[in-house]
C-alpha atoms as a PDB file:
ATOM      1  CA  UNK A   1       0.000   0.000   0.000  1.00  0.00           C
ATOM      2  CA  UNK A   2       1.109   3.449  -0.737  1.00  0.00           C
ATOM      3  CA  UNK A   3       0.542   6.756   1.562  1.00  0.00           C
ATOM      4  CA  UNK A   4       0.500   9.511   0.459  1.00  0.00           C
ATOM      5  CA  UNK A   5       0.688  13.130   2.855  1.00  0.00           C
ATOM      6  CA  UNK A   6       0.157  16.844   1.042  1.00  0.00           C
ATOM      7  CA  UNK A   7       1.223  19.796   1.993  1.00  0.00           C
ATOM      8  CA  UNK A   8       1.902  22.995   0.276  1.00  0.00           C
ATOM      9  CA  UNK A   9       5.734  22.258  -0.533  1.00  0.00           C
ATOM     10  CA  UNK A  10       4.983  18.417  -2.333  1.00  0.00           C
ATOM     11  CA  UNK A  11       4.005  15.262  -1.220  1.00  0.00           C
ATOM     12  CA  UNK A  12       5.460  12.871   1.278  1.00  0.00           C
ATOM     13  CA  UNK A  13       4.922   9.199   0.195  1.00  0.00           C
ATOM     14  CA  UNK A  14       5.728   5.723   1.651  1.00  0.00           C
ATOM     15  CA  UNK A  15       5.865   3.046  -0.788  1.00  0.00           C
ATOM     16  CA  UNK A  16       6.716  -0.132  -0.196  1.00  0.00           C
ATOM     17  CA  UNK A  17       8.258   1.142   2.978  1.00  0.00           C
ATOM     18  CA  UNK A  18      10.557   2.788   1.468  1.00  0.00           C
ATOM     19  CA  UNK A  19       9.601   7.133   2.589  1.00  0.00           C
ATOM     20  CA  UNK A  20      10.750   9.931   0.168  1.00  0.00           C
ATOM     21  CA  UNK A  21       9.104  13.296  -0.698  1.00  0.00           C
ATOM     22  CA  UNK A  22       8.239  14.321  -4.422  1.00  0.00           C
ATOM     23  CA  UNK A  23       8.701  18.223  -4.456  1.00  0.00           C
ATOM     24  CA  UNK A  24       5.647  20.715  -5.441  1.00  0.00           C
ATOM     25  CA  UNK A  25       8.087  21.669  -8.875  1.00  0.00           C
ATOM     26  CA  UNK A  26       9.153  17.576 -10.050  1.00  0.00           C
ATOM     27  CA  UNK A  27       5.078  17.513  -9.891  1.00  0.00           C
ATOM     28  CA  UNK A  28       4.358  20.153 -11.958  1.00  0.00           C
ATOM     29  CA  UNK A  29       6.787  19.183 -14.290  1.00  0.00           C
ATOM     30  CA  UNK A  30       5.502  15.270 -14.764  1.00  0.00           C
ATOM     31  CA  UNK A  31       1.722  16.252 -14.812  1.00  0.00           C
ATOM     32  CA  UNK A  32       2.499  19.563 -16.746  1.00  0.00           C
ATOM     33  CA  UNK A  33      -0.245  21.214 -14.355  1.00  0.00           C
ATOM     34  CA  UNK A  34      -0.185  23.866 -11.148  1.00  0.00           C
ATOM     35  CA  UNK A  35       0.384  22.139  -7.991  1.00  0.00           C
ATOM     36  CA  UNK A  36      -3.155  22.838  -6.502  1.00  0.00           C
ATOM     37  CA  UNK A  37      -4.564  20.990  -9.928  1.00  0.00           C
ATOM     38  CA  UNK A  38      -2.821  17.916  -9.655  1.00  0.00           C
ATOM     39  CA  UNK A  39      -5.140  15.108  -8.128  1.00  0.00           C
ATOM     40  CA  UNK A  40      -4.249  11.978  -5.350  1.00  0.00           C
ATOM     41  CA  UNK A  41      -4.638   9.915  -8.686  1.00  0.00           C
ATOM     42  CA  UNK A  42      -2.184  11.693 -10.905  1.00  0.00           C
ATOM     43  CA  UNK A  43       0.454  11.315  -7.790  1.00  0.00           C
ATOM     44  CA  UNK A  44      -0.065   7.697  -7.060  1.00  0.00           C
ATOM     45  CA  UNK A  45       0.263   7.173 -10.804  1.00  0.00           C
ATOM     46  CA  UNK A  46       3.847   8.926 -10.670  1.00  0.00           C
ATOM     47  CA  UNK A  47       4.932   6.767  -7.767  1.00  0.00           C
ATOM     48  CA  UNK A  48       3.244   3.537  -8.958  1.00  0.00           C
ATOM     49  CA  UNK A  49       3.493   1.549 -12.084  1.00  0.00           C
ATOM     50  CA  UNK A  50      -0.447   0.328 -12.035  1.00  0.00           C
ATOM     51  CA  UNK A  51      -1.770   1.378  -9.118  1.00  0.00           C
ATOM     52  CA  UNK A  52      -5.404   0.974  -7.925  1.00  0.00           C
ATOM     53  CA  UNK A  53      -7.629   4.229  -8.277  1.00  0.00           C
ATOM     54  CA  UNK A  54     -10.379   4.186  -5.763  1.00  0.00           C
ATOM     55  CA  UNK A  55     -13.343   6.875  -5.327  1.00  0.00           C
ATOM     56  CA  UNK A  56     -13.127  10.006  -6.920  1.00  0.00           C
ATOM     57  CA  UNK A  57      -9.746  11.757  -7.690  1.00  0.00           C
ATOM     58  CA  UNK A  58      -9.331  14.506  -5.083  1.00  0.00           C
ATOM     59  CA  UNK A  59      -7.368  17.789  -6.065  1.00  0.00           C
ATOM     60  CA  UNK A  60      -4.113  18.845  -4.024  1.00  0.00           C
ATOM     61  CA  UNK A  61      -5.609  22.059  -3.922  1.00  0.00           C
ATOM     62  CA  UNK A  62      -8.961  21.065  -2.035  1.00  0.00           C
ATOM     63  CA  UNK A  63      -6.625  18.877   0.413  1.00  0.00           C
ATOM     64  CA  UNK A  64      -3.962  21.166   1.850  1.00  0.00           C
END
């Protein structure tokens, strides 16, 4: 399972137990959107080959 935490600055993830952050900018530059645009989806997609989408995608902007 994958978590994912949002705040302003990027996104702290654990994945596989392995924790690293993915900065606001390397996000904006893989989904080619604003920060506050980017959904839970598009993030989980960047740290995940095939990951399971669940429920609606959620924007980072709504969340932080």
């Amino acid at each position: 399972m994958t978590a994912l935490s949002f705040d302003e600055h990027g996104v702290d993830v654990v994945y596989e137990g392995t924790e690293f952050r993915l900065e606001r900018g390397l996000i904006e530059e893989a989904t080619e959107k604003s920060y506050p645009d980017v959904t839970d989806h598009e993030v989980l997609q960047i740290v995940e080959k095939n990951p399971m989408l669940s429920g609606e995608p959620r924007r980072i902007g709504d969340l932080v």
